[in-house]
Protein backbone atom coordinates (compact mmCIF):
# COMPACT_ATOMS: atom_id res chain seq x y z
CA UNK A 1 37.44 -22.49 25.76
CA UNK A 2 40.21 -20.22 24.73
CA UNK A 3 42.04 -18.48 27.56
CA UNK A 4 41.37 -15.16 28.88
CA UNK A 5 43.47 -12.24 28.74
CA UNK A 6 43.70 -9.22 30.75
CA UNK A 7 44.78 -5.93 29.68
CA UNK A 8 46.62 -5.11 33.16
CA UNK A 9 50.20 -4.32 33.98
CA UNK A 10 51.82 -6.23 32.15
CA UNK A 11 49.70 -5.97 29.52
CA UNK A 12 48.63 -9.44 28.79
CA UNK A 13 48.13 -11.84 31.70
CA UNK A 14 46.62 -15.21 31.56
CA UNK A 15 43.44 -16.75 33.52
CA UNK A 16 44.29 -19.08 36.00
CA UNK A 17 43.13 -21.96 34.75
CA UNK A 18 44.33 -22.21 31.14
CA UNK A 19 44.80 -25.44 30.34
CA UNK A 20 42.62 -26.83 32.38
CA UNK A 21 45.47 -26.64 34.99
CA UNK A 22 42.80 -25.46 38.03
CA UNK A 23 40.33 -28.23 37.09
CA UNK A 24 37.66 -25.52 37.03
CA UNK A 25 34.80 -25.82 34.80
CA UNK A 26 34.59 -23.61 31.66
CA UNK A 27 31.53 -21.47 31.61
CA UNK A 28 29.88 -18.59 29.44
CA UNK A 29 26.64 -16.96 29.80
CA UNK A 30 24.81 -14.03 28.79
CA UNK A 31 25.52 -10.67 30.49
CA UNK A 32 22.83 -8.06 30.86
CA UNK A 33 21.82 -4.38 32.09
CA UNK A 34 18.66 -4.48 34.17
CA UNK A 35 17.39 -1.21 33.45
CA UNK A 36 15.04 0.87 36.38
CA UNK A 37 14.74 3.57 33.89
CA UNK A 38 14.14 6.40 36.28
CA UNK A 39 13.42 9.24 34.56
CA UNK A 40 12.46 11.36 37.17
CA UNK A 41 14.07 12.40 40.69
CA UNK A 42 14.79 15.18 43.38
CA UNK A 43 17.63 17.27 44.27
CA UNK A 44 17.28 18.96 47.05
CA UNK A 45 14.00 21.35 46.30
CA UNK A 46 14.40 20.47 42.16
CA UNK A 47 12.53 18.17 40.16
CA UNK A 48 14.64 16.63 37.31
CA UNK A 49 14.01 15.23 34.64
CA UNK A 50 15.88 13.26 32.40
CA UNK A 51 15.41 13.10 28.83
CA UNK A 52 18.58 10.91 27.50
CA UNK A 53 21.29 9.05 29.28
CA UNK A 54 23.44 6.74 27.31
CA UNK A 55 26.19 5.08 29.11
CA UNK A 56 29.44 3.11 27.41
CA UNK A 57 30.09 0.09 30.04
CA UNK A 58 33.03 -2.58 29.06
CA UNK A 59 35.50 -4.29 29.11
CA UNK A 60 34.97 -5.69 32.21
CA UNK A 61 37.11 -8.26 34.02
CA UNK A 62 36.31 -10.44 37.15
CA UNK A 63 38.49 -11.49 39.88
CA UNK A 64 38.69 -14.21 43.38
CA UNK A 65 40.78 -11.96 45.52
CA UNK A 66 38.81 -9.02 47.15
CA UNK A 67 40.60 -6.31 44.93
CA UNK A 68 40.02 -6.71 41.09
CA UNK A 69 43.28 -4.09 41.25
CA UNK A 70 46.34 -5.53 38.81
CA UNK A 71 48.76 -5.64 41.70
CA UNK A 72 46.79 -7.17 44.09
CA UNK A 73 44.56 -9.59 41.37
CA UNK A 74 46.91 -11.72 39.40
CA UNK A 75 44.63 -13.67 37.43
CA UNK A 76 40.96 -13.06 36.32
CA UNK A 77 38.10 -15.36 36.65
CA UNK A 78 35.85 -14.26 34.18
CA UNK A 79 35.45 -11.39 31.56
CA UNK A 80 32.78 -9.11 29.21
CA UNK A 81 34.98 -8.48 26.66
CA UNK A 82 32.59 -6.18 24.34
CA UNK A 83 31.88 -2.85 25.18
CA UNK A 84 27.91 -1.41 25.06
CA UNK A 85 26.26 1.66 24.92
CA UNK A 86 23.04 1.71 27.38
CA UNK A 87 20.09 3.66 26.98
CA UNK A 88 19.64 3.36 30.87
CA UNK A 89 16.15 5.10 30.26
CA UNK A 90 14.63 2.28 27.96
CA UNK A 91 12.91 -0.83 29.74
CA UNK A 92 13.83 -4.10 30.07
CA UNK A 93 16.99 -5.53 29.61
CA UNK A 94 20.20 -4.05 27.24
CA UNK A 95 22.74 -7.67 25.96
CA UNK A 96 26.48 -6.77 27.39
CA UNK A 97 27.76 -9.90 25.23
CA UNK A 98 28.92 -12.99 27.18
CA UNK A 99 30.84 -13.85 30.54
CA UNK A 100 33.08 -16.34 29.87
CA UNK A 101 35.24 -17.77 32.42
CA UNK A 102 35.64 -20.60 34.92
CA UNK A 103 33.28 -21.45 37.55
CA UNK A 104 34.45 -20.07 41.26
CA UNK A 105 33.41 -17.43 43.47
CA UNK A 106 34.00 -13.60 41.71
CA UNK A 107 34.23 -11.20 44.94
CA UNK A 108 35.63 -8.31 42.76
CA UNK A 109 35.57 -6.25 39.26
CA UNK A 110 37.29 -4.15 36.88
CA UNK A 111 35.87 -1.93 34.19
CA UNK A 112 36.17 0.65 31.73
CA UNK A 113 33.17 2.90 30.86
CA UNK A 114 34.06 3.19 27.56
CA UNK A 115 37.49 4.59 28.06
CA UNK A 116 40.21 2.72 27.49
CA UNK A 117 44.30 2.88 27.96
CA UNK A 118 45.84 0.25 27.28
CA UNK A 119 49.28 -0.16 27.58
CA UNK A 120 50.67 0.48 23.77
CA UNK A 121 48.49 3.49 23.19
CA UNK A 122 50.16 6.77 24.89
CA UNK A 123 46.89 8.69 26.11
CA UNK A 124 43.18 7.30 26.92
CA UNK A 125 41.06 6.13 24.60
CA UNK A 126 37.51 6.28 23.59
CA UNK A 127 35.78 2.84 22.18
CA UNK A 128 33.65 3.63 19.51
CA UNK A 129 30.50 2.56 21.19
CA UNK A 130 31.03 5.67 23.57
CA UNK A 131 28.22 8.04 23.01
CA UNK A 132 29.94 11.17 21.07
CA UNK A 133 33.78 10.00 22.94
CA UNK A 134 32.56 10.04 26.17
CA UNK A 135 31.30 7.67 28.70
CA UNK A 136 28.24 8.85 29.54
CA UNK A 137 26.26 11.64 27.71
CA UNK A 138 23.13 12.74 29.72
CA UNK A 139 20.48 15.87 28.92
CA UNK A 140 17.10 16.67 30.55
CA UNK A 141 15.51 19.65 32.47
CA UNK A 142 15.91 20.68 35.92
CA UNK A 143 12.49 22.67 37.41
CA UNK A 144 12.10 24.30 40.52
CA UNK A 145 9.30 26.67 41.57
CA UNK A 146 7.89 27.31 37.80
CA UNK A 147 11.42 28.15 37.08
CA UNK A 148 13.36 25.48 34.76
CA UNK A 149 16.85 25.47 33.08
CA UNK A 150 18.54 22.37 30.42
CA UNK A 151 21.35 20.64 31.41
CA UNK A 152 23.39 18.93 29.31
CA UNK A 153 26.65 16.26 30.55
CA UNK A 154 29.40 14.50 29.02
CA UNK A 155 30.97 12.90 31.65
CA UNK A 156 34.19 10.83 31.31
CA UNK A 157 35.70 8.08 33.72
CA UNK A 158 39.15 7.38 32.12
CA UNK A 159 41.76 4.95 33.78
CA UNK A 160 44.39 7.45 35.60
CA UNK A 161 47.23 4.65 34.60
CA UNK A 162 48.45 3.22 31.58
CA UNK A 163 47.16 -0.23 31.76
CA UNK A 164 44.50 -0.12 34.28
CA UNK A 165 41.00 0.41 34.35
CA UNK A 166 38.81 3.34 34.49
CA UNK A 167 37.70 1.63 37.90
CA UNK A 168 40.41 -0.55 39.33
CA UNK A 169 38.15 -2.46 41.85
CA UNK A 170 34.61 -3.27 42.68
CA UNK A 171 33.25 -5.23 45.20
CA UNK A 172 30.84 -8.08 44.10
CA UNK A 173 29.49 -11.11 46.30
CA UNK A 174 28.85 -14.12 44.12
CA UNK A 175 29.72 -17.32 42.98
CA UNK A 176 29.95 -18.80 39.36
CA UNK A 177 28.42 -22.45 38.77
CA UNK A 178 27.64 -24.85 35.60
CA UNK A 179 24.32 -23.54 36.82
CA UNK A 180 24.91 -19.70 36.26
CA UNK A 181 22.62 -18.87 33.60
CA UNK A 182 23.31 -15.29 33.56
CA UNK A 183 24.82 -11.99 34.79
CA UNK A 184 22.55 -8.82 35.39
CA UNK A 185 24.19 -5.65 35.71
CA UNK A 186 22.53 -2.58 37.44
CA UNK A 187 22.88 1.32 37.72
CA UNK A 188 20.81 4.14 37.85
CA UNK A 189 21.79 7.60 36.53
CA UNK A 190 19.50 9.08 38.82
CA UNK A 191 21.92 8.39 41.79
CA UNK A 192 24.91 9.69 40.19
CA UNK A 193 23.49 13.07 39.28
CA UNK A 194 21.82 13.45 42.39
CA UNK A 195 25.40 15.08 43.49
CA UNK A 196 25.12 17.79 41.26
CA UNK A 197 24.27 21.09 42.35
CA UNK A 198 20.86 21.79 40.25
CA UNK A 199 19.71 24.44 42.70
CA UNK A 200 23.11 26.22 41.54
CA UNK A 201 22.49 26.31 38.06
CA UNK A 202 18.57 27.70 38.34
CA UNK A 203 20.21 30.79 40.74
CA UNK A 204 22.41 31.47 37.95
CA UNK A 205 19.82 31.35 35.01
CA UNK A 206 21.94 30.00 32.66
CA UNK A 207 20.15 27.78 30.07
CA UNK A 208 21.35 25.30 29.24
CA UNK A 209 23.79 24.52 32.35
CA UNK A 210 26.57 22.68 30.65
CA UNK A 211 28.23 20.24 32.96
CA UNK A 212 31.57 18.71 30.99
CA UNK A 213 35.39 17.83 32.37
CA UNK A 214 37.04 19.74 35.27
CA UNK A 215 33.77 21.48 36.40
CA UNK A 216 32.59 20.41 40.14
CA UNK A 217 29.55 18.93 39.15
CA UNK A 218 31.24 16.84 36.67
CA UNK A 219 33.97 15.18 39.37
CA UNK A 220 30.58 14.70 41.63
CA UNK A 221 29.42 12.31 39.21
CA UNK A 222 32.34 10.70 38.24
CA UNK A 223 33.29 10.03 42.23
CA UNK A 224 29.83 8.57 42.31
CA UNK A 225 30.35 5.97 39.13
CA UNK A 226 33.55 5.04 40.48
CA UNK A 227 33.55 4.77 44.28
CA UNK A 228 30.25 5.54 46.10
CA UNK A 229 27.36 4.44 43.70
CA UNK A 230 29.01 1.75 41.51
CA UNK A 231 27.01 -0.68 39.46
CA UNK A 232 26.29 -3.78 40.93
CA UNK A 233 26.83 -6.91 39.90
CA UNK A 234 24.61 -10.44 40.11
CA UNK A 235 25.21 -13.89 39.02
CA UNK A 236 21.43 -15.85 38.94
CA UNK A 237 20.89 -19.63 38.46
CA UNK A 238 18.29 -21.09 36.42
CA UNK A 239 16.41 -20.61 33.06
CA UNK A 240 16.57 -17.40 31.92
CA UNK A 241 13.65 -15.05 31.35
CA UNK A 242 12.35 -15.33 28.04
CA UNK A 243 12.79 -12.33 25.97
CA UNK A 244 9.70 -9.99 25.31
């Protein structure tokens, strides 16, 4: 297997373990997004509904220390090197591409949602794969009371550093084997734009309610993909399920 690179501070750094120094086992797998494709929730007293979301997730990189940070994680484990866009409202499964890495346990993350800066380029980035530039792009109708307005968000979670990633660290519990047979990646929209202040946005009657960059609602989300509602992340043993 050909070693991994990370595209931290500096801006290449090499996988422990190339050239079979560690002893490790190479291993590669497919990587997917388990979909729960809720389509409807509640804010508060409004019913929303969701009529698109499209998310850009990738790179990603995996790490053994408890901080997938570049100071603090010198070497990755394991790495999704292609980035995706995800129709988190469609069923089943959505192929990220493949882990590869070295078997171990992974107890942290690093990702970009489609926003990249690495360290040659002077500003962020968007990957093509981002839905119109942006790493998530989300529309549906918010009701309340046989009153109902549009909303429409483009939300974007861009690394704050040359170098780093739009999320620097992620916690994740799990441990990589010859056995690993896959990695299942899971988020739901739902959660991250239950911060956002529907209620606001039927008072006001404006149709549709734009939510985009340096609004309120906008940061809500964002905090919510980064910090407080972050995907999770599971490593499963055995055959797996065959496809539909």
């Amino acid at each position: 297997m050909r070693c991994l690179l990370r595209s931290f501070v500096p801006f290449v750094l090499v996988l422990a373990g190339c050239g079979n120094g560690t002893g490790q086992p190479d291993v590669s797998f497919p990587a997917v997004f388990v979909s729960p494709a809720t389509k409807e929730f509640v804010v508060d007293d409004v019913d929303v509904t969701l009529d698109e979301a499209r998310v850009a997730f990738g790179p990603a990189y995996f790490c053994a220390s408890a901080s997938g940070s570049a100071t603090l994680c010198k070497a990755a484990v394991g790495e999704i090197r292609r980035v995706t866009a995800i129709d988190a409202l469609g069923e089943g499964e959505t192929p990220l591409g493949t882990y590869a890495g070295f078997a171990g346990d992974v107890r942290s993350a690093s990702y970009d949602y489609g926003i990249h800066w690495f360290l040659p380029e002077q500003e962020a980035q968007a990957a093509p794969e981002a839905p119109g530039g942006h790493s998530a792009r989300v529309r549906g109708v918010a009701r309340r009371a046989g009153t109902s307005v549009r909303f429409e968000a483009d939300i974007d979670v861009a690394p704050l550093f040359q170098g780093q990633r739009a999320v620097p660290t992620t916690k994740v519990e799990g441990t990589v084997t010859e056995a690993t047979s896959r990695l299942e990646l899971r988020f739901d929209v739902a959660s991250w734009f239950s911060a956002v202040d529907f209620g606001a946005a039927l008072d006001a009657g404006a149709d549709p309610f734009v939510i985009g960059p340096g609004a309120r609602d906008h940061d809500a989300v964002v905090i919510r993909m980064v910090s407080t509602h972050p995907p999770s992340f599971a490593f499963v043993e055995g055959e797996a399920p065959a496809a539909p």
